[in-house]
Structures are given as structure tokens and as C-alpha cells.
C-alpha atoms as a PDB file:
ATOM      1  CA  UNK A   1      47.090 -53.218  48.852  1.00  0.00           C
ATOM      2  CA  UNK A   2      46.538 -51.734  52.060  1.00  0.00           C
ATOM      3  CA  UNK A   3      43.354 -49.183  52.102  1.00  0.00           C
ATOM      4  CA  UNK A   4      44.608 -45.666  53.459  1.00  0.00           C
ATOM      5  CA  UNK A   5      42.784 -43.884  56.552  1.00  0.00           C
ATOM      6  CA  UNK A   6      40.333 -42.069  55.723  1.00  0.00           C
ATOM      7  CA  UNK A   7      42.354 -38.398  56.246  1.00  0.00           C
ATOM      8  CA  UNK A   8      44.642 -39.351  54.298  1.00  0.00           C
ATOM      9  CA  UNK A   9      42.351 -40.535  51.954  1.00  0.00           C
ATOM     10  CA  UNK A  10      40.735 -37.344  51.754  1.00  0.00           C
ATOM     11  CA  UNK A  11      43.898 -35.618  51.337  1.00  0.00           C
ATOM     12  CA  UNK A  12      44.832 -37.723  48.556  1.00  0.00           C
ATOM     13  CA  UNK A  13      41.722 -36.717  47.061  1.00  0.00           C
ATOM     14  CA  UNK A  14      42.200 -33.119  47.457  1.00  0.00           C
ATOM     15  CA  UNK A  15      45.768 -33.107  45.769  1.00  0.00           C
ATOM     16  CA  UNK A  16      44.258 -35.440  42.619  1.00  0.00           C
ATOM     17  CA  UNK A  17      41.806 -33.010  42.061  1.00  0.00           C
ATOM     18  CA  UNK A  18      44.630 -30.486  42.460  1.00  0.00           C
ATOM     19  CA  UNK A  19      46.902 -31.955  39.771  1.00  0.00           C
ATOM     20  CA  UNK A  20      43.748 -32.356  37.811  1.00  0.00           C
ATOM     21  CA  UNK A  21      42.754 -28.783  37.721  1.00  0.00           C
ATOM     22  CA  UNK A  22      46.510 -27.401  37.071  1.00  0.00           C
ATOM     23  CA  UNK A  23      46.334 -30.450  34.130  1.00  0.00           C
ATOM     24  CA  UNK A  24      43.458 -28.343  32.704  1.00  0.00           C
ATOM     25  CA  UNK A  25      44.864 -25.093  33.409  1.00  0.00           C
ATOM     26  CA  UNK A  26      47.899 -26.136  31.497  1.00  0.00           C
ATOM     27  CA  UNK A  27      46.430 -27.498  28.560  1.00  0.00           C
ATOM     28  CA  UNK A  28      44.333 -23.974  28.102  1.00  0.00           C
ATOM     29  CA  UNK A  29      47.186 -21.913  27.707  1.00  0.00           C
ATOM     30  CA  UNK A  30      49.103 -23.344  24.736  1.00  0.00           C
ATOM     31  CA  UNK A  31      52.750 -22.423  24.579  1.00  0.00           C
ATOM     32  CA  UNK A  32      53.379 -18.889  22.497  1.00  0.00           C
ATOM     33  CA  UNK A  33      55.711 -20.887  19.900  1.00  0.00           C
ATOM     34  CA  UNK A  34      54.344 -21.930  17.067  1.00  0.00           C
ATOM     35  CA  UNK A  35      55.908 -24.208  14.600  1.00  0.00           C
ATOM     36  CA  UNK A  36      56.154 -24.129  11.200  1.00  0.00           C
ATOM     37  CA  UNK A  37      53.107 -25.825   9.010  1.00  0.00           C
ATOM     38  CA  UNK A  38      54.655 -29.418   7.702  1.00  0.00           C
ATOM     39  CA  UNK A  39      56.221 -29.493   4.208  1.00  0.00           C
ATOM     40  CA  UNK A  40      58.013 -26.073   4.681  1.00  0.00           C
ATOM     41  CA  UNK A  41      61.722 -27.279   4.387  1.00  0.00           C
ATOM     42  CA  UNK A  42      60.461 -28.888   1.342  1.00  0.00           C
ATOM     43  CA  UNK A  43      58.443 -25.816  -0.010  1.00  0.00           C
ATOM     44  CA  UNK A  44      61.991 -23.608   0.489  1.00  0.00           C
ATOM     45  CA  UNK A  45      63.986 -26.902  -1.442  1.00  0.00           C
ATOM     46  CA  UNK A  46      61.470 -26.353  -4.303  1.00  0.00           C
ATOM     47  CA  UNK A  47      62.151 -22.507  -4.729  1.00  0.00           C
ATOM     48  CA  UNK A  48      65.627 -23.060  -4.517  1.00  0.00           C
ATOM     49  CA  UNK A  49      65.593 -25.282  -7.226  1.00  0.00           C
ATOM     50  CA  UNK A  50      63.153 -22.993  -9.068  1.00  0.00           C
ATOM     51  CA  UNK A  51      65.347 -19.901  -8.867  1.00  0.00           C
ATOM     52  CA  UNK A  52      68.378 -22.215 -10.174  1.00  0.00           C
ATOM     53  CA  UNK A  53      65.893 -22.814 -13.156  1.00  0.00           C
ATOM     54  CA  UNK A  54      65.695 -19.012 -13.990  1.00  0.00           C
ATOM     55  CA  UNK A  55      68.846 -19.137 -15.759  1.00  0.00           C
ATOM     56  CA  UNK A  56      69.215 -19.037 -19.258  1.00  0.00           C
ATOM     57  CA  UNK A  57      72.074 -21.344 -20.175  1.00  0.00           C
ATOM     58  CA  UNK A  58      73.981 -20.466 -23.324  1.00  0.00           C
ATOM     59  CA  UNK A  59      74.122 -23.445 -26.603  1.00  0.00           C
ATOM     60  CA  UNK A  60      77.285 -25.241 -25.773  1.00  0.00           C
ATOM     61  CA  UNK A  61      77.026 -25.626 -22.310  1.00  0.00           C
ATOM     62  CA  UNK A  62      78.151 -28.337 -20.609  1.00  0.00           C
ATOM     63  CA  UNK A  63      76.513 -29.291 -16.749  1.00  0.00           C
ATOM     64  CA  UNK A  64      78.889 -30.593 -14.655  1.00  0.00           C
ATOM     65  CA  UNK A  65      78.369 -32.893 -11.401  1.00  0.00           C
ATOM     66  CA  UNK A  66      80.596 -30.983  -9.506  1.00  0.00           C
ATOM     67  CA  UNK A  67      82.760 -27.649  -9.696  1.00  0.00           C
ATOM     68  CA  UNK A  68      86.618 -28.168 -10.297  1.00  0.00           C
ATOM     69  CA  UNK A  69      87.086 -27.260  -6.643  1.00  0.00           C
ATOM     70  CA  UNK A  70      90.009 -24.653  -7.407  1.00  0.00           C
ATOM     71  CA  UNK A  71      88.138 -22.868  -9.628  1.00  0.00           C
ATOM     72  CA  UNK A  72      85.577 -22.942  -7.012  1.00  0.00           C
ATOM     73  CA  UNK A  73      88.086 -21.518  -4.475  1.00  0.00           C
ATOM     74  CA  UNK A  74      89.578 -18.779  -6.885  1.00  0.00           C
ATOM     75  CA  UNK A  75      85.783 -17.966  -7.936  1.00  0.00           C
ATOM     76  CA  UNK A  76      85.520 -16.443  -4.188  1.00  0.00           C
ATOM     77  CA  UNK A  77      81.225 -16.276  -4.143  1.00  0.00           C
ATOM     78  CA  UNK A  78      79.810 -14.297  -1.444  1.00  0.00           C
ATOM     79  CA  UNK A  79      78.724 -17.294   1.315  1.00  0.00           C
ATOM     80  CA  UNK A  80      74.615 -16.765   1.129  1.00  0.00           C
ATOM     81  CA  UNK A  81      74.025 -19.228   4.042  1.00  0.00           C
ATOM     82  CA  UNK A  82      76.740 -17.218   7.136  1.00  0.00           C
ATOM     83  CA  UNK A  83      74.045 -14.922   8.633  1.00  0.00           C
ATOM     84  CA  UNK A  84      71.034 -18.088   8.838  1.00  0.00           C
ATOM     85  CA  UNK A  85      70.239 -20.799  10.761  1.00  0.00           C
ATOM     86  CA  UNK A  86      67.372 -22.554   8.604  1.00  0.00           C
ATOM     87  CA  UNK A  87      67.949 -22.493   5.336  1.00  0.00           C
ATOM     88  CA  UNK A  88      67.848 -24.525   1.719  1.00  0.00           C
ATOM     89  CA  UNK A  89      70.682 -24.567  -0.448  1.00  0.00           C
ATOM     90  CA  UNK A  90      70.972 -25.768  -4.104  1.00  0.00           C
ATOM     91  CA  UNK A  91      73.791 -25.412  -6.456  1.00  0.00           C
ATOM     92  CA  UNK A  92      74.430 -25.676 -10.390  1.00  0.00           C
ATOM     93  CA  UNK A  93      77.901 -25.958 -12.225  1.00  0.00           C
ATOM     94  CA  UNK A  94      78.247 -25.730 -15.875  1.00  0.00           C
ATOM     95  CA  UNK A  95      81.365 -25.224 -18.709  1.00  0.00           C
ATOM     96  CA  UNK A  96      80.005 -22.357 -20.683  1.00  0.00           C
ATOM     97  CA  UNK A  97      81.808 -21.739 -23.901  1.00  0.00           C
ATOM     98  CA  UNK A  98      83.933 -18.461 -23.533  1.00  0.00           C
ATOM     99  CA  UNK A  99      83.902 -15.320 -21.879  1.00  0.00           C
ATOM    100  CA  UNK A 100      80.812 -13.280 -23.647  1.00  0.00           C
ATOM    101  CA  UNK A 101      78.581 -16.406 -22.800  1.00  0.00           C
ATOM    102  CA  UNK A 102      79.285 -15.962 -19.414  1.00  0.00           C
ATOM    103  CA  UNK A 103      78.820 -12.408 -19.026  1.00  0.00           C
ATOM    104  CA  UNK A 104      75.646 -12.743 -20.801  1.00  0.00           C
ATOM    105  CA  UNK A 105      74.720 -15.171 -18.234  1.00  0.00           C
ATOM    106  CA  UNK A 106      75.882 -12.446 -15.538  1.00  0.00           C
ATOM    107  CA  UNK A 107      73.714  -9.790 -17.640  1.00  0.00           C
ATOM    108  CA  UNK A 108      70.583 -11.754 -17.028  1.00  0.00           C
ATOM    109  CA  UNK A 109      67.953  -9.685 -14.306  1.00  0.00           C
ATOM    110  CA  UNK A 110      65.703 -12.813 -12.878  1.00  0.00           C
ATOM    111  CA  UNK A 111      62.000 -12.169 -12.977  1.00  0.00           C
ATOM    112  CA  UNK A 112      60.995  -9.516 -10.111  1.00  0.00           C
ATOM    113  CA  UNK A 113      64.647  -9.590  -8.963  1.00  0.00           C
ATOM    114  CA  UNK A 114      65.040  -6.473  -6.136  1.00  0.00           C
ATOM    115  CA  UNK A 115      66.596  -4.809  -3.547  1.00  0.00           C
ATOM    116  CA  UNK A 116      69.938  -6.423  -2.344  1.00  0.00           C
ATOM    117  CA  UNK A 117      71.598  -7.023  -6.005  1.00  0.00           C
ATOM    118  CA  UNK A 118      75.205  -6.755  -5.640  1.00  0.00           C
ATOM    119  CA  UNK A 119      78.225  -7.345  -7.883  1.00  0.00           C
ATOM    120  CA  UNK A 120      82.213  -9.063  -7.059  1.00  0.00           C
ATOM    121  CA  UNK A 121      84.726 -10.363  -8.451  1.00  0.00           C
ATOM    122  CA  UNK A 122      88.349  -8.880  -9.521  1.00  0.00           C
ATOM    123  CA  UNK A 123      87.138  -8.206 -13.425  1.00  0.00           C
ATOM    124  CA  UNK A 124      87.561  -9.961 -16.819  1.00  0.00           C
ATOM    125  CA  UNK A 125      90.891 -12.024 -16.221  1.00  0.00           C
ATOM    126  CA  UNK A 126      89.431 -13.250 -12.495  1.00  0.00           C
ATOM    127  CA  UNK A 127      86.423 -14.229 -11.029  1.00  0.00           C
ATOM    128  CA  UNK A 128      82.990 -12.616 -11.105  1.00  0.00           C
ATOM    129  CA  UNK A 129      79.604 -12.261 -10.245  1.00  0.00           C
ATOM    130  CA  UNK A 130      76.271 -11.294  -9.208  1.00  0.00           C
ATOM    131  CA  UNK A 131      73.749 -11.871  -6.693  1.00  0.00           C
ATOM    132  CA  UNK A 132      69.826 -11.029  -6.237  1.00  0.00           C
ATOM    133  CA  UNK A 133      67.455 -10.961  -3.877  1.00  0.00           C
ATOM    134  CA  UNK A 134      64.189 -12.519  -5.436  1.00  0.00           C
ATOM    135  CA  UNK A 135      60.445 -11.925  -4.680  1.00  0.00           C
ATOM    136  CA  UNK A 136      59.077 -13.988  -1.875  1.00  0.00           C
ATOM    137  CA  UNK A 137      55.897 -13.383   0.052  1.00  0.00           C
ATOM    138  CA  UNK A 138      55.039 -15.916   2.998  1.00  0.00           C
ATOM    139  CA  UNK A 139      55.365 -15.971   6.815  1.00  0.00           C
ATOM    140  CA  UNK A 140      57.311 -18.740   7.067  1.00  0.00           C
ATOM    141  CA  UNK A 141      60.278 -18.288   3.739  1.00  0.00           C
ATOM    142  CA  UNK A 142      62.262 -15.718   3.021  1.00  0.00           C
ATOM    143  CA  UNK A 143      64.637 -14.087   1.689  1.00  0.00           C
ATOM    144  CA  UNK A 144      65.525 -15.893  -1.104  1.00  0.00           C
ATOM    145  CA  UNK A 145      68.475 -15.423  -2.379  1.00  0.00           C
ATOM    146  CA  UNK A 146      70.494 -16.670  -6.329  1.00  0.00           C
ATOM    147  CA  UNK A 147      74.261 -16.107  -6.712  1.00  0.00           C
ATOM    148  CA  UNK A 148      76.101 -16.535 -10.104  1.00  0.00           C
ATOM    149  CA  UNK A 149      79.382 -16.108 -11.180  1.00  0.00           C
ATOM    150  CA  UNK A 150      81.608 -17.197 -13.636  1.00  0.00           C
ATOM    151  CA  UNK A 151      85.763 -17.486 -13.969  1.00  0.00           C
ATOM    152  CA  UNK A 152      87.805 -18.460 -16.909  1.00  0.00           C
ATOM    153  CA  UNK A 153      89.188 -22.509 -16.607  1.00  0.00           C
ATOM    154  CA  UNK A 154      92.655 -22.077 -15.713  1.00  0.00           C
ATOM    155  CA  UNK A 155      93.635 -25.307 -17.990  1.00  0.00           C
ATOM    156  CA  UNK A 156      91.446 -24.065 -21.134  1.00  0.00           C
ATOM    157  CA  UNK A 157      90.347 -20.265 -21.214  1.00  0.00           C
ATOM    158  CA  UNK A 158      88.334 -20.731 -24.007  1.00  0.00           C
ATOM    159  CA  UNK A 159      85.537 -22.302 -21.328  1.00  0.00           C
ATOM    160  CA  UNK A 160      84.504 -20.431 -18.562  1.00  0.00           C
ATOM    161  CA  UNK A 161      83.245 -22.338 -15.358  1.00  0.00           C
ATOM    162  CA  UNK A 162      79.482 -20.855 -14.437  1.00  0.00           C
ATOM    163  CA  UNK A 163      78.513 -21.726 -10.935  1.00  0.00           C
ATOM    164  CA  UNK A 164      75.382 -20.940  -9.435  1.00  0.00           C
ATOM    165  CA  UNK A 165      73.822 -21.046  -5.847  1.00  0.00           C
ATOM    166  CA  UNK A 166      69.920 -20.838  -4.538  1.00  0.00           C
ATOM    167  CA  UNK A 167      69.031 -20.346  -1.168  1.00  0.00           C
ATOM    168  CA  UNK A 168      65.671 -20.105   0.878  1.00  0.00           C
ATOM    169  CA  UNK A 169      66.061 -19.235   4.168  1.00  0.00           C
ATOM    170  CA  UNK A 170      62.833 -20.623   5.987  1.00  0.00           C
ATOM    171  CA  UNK A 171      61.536 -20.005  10.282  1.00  0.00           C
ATOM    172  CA  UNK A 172      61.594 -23.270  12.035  1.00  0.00           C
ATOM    173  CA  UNK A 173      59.190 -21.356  14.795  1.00  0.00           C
ATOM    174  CA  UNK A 174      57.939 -18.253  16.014  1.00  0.00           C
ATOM    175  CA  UNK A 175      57.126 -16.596  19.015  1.00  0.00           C
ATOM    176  CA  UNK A 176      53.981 -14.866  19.552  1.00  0.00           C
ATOM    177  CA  UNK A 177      51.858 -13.049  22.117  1.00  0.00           C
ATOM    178  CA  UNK A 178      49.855 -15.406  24.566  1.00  0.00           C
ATOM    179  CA  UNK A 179      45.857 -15.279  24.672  1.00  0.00           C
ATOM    180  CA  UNK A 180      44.271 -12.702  27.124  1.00  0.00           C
ATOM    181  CA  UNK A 181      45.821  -9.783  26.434  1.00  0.00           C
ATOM    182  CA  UNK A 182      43.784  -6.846  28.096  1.00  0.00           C
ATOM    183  CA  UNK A 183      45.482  -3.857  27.793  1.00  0.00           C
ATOM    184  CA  UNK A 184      49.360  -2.345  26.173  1.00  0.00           C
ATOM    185  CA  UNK A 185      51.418   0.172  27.928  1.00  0.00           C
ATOM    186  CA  UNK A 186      54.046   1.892  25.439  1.00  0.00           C
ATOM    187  CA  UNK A 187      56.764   3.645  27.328  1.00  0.00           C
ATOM    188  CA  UNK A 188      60.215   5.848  26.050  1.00  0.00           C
ATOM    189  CA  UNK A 189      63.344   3.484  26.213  1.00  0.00           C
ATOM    190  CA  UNK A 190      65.230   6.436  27.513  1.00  0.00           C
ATOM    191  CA  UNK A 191      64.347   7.368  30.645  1.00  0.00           C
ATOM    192  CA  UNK A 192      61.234   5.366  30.823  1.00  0.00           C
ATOM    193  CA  UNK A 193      58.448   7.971  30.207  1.00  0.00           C
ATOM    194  CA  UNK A 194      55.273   6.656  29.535  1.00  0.00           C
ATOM    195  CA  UNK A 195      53.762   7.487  25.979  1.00  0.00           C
ATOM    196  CA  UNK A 196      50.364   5.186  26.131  1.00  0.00           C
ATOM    197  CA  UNK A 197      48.162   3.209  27.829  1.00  0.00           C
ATOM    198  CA  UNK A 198      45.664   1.339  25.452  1.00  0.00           C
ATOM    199  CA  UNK A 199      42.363  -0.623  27.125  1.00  0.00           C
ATOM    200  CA  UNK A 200      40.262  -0.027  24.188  1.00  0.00           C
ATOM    201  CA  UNK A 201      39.722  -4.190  23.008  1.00  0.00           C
ATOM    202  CA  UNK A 202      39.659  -2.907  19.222  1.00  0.00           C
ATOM    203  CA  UNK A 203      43.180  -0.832  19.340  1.00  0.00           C
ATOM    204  CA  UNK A 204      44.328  -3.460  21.914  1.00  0.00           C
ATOM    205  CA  UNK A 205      43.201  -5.934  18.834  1.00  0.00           C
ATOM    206  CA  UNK A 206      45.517  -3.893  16.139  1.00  0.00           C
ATOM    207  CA  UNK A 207      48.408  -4.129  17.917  1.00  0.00           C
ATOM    208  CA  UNK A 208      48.480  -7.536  19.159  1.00  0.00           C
ATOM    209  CA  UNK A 209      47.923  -8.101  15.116  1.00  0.00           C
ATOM    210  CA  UNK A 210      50.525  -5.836  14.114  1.00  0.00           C
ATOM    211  CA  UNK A 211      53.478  -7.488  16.308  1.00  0.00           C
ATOM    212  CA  UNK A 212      52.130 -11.253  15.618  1.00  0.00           C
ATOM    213  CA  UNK A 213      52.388  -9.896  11.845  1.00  0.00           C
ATOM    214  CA  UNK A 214      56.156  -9.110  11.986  1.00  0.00           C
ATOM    215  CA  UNK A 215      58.199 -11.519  10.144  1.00  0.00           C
ATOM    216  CA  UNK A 216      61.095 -13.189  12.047  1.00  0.00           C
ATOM    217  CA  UNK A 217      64.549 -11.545  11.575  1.00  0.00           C
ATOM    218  CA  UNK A 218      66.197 -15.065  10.618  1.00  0.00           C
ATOM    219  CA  UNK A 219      69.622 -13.469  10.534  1.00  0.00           C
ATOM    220  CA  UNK A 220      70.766 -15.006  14.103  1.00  0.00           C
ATOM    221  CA  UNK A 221      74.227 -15.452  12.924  1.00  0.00           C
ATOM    222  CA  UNK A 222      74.618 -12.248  11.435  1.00  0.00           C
ATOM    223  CA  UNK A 223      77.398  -9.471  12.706  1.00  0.00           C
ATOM    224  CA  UNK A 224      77.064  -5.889  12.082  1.00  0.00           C
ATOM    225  CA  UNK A 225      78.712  -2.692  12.255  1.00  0.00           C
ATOM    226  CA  UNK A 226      76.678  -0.605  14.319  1.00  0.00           C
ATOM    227  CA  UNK A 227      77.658   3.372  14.927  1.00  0.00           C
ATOM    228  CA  UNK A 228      78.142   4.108  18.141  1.00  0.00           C
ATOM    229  CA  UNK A 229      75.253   5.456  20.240  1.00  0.00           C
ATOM    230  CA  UNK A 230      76.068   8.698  22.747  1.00  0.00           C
ATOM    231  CA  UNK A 231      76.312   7.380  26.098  1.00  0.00           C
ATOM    232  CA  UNK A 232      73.474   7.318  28.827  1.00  0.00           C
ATOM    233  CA  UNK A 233      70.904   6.908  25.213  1.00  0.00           C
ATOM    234  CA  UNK A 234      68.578   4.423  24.362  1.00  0.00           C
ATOM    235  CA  UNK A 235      66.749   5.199  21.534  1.00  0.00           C
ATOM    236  CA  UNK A 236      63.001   3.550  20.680  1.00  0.00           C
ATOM    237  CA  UNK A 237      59.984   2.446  22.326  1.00  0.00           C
ATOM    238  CA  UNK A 238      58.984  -0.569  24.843  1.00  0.00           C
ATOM    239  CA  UNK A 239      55.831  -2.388  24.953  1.00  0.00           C
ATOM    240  CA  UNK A 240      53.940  -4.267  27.849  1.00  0.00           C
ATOM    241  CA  UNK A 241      51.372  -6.468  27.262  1.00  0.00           C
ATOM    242  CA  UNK A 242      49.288  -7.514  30.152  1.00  0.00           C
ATOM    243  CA  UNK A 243      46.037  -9.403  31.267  1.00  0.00           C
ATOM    244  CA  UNK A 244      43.585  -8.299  32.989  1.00  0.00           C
ATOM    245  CA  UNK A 245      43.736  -9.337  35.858  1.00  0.00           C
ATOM    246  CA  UNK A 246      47.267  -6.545  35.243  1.00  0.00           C
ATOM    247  CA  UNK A 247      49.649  -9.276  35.251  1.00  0.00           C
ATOM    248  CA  UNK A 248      52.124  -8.836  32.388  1.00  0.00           C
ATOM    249  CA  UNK A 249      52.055 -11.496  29.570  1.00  0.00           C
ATOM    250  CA  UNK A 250      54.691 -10.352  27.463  1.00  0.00           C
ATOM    251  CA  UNK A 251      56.844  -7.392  26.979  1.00  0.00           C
ATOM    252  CA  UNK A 252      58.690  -6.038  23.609  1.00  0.00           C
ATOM    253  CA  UNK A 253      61.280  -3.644  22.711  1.00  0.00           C
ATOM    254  CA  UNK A 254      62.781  -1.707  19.772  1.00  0.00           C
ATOM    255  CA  UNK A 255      66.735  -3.040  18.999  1.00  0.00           C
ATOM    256  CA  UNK A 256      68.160   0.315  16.906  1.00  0.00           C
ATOM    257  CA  UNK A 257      70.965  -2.405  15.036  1.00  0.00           C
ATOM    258  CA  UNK A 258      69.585  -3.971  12.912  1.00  0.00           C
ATOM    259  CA  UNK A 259      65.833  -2.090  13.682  1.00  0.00           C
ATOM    260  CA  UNK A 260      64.416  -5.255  15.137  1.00  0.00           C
ATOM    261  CA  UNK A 261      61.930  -5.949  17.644  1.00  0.00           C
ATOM    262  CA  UNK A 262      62.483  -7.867  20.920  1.00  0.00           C
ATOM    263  CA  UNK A 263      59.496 -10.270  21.535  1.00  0.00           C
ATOM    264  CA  UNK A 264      59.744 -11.743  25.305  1.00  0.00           C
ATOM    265  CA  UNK A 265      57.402 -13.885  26.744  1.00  0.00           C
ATOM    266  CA  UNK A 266      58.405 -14.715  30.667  1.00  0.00           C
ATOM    267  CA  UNK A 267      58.645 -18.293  30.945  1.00  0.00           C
ATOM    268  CA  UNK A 268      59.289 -18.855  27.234  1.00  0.00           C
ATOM    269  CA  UNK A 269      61.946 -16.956  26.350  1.00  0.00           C
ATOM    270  CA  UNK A 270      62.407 -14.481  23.483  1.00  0.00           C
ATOM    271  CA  UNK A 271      63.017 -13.996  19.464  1.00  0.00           C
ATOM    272  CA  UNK A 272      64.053 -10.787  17.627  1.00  0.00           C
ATOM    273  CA  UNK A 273      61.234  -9.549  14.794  1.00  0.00           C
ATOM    274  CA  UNK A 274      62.137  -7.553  11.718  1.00  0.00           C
ATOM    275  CA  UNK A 275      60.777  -4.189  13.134  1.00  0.00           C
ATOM    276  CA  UNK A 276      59.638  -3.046   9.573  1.00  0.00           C
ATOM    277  CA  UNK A 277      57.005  -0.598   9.413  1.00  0.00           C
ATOM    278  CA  UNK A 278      55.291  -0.895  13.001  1.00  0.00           C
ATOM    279  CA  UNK A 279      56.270   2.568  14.217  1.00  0.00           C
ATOM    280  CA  UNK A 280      54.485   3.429  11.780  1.00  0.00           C
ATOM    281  CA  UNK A 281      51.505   1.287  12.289  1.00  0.00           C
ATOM    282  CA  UNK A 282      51.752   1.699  15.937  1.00  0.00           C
ATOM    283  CA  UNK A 283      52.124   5.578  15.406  1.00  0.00           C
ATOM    284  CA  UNK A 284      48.549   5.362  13.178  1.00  0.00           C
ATOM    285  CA  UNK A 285      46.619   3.562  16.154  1.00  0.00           C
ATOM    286  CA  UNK A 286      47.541   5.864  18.988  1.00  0.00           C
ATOM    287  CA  UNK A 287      47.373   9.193  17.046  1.00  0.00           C
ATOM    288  CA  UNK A 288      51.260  10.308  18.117  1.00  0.00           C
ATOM    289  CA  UNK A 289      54.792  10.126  17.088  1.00  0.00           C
ATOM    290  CA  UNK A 290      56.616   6.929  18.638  1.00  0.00           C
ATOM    291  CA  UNK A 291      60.677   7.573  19.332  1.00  0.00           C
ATOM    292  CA  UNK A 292      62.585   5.623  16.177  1.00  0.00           C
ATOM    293  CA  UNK A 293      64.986   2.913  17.515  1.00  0.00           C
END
């Protein structure tokens, strides 16, 4: 190969130690997404199946591979899975022998069962139902969710078709706030007027923890009916994260429907957080009132 002049040798030099430093500069800032730990999908598949298992089946009952698919139709169950993108789904079927069996099925509460329960259907001669949200506490599953209902067999309505679905929605990744963060300016959404400035490394600490501790809001599909907002306002709070060197890292904002939290990290994009109680928390480390979203 030919051997290069020595300029241009030199300049060669210069730009491999170039592409060599940005290498290194690159690999110290890791991207702000961060994946789910391995085995998660799996972990949601198992709760599924373990809420399923929560049901008391009545004597006589008879499992079935698969629901008569017009019974299925004419049962009408709420569809769990709509509002998520990541999500495990199992499903039972049974013949259960006559109409008190399955409303004693329907009358069962599963074990720490909550907020969310809901009833359907059209009443005894149709299909109907229930549905619970069940207790689930981890950063990467949740909600998780158990639908039953039952509907008399149109060929036989001494049997009453029972069919049951289990769903864990889990995060594929989330988005959190970069390294270096020096300092967190809160400002009013309307108009812009600035509420705090925060340098102090221990508050700057708490909040950086508080926001990386808001669980993701995995409803991405979801559609809501949100009232109307007068015109000109913009209710809630912004935050801007910076370094501090003053350049800005990341910047987050309240969402009033649903009460979410934007998360947006330039260069990285963005991802909505269930806003939960950080007012509040927020509120508690700067000593004042923040504007609700």
C-alpha cells in the first residue's frame, strides 16, 4: 500500500483520535431507555394463568377447548386488551351446569380484587358478567386484569357457557432522565411563570427519583372523553432538567386527560407517565402549591 505524506498522515491521526474520543464519549452516556429485565413476558403469562386459577369451578363442570363461537359473540365481554400495546392474554371456557352455578361463579370477589370492578350483560335470559382489577405491585406489570361471564347455551339452557379472560399488561421499555442532572426549573403551563428553581443536589436528588419512579401509562391505544378546557388555558406544571454546564437534558410536562406526565428527552424522543401522586410529592420538596393538570 502506498505510505501517505506525512501531513496527511498527521491529519489522519488527528481525526482517529477524534473518532476515538467521540467513541468514548458515546459509550459514557448510555441511552435514557431502558428495557425490560428478561423473563418479563413470561412473568405477566404466569399471572395470567394464575388469576384464571382463582376461580372456583362448580361440580359438574365441563372445560371445553374452545368457546362455541356464537355464544362467544352473543356473550359480548368487554375487550381487556383495546387500550394496550404489551400485554398477556389467557382464556378459560367451561359448560357449567345451570344458571345458579354460574351466577355463583359471577358472585365470586378474587383475593385483593379492587378498584375498576364493573358489571354487563343484558340480565338473566342474556349474557353477563364481571370484571376486576387485581393487585399487582412491580415496575414493569400491571394492571392486571380477569373478566368472567356466563350466558345460557342456546341449544340446551340447562348448561350455561362460563368464559373467562386474564390479562397482564407488561412495559416493553421506559424512558428515564439521563445522568448529570444539575439543577430543575418548574414553571406554570399557562403563561409560563416560573414557580422554582432547585440547585440543591439533595432536592435535585428527590425529584429526579420521584419522576424515574412513575410507572408508565401503558394505555397508548386508549381514547377518552375529555371536557373541554376554556380557551387560551393550560392547566399544570412543566419541568426542565438541565446539566450543569445549563444545557437542558430533558424536559416534562403535566397532560390534564388522562393526568399523565410527558417525559422528553431531546434526541430520544418521549413516553407519557401515569402522573399519580407527584404534585404531591413535588409540592412536599419545594414547600408550595404546584397548579393541578
Amino acid at each position: 500500500m502506498r505510505r501517505l505524506p506525512p501531513s496527511v498522515s498527521a491529519v489522519a491521526g488527528f481525526v482517529a483520535v477524534l473518532a476515538a474520543a467521540a467513541s468514548v464519549a458515546g459509550a459514557s452516556a448510555p441511552s435514557p431507555w431502558v428495557s425490560a429485565p428478561a423473563g418479563t413476558a413470561a412473568r405477566a403469562s404466569a399471572l395470567a394463568r394464575a388469576a384464571l386459577a382463582e376461580i372456583r369451578l362448580p361440580a359438574g363442570t365441563e372445560r371445553l377447548s374452545r368457546a362455541p363461537s356464537g355464544l362467544l359473540a352473543a356473550l359480548a365481554a368487554p375487550n381487556l386488551t383495546a387500550p394496550y400495546g404489551s400485554f398477556e392474554r389467557v382464556s378459560g371456557y367451561w359448560m357449567v351446569p345451570g344458571a345458579a352455578a354460574a351466577a355463583n361463579v359471577l358472585a365470586q370477589t378474587p383475593a385483593g380484587a379492587g378498584g375498576g370492578t364493573s358489571t354487563w350483560g343484558t340480565g338473566p335470559a342474556g349474557g353477563r358478567g364481571v370484571d376486576w382489577t387485581l393487585p399487582l405491585d412491580d415496575d414493569w406489570l400491571g394492571p392486571r386484569l380477569l373478566a368472567v361471564g356466563a350466558i345460557a347455551d342456546h341449544a340446551d339452557g340447562s348448561r350455561w357457557l362460563l368464559a373467562a379472560t386474564a390479562v397482564v399488561v407488561w412495559t416493553p421499555r421506559r424512558l428515564e432522565l439521563p445522568g448529570g442532572v444539575a439543577s430543575v426549573s418548574v414553571r406554570a403551563l399557562s403563561g409560563g411563570a416560573p414557580l422554582a428553581d432547585v440547585s440543591a443536589p439533595a432536592s435535585v436528588a428527590r425529584i429526579v427519583a420521584a419522576v424515574n419512579g412513575l410507572d408508565v401509562d401503558d394505555a397508548v391505544h386508549a381514547i377518552y372523553a375529555c371536557p373541554e378546557q376554556p380557551a387560551g388555558s393550560v392547566p399544570g406544571f412543566g419541568l426542565t432538567f438541565a446539566a450543569a454546564s445549563g444545557a437542558t437534558l430533558a424536559t416534562a410536562s403535566t397532560q390534564a386527560c388522562p393526568e399523565d406526565l410527558l417525559l422528553a428527552v431531546p434526541g430520544h424522543g418521549s413516553q407519557r407517565l401515569i402522573l399519580g401522586n407527584l404534585r404531591d410529592e413535588l409540592g412536599a420538596i419545594l414547600s408550595r402549591t404546584l397548579p393541578a393538570p
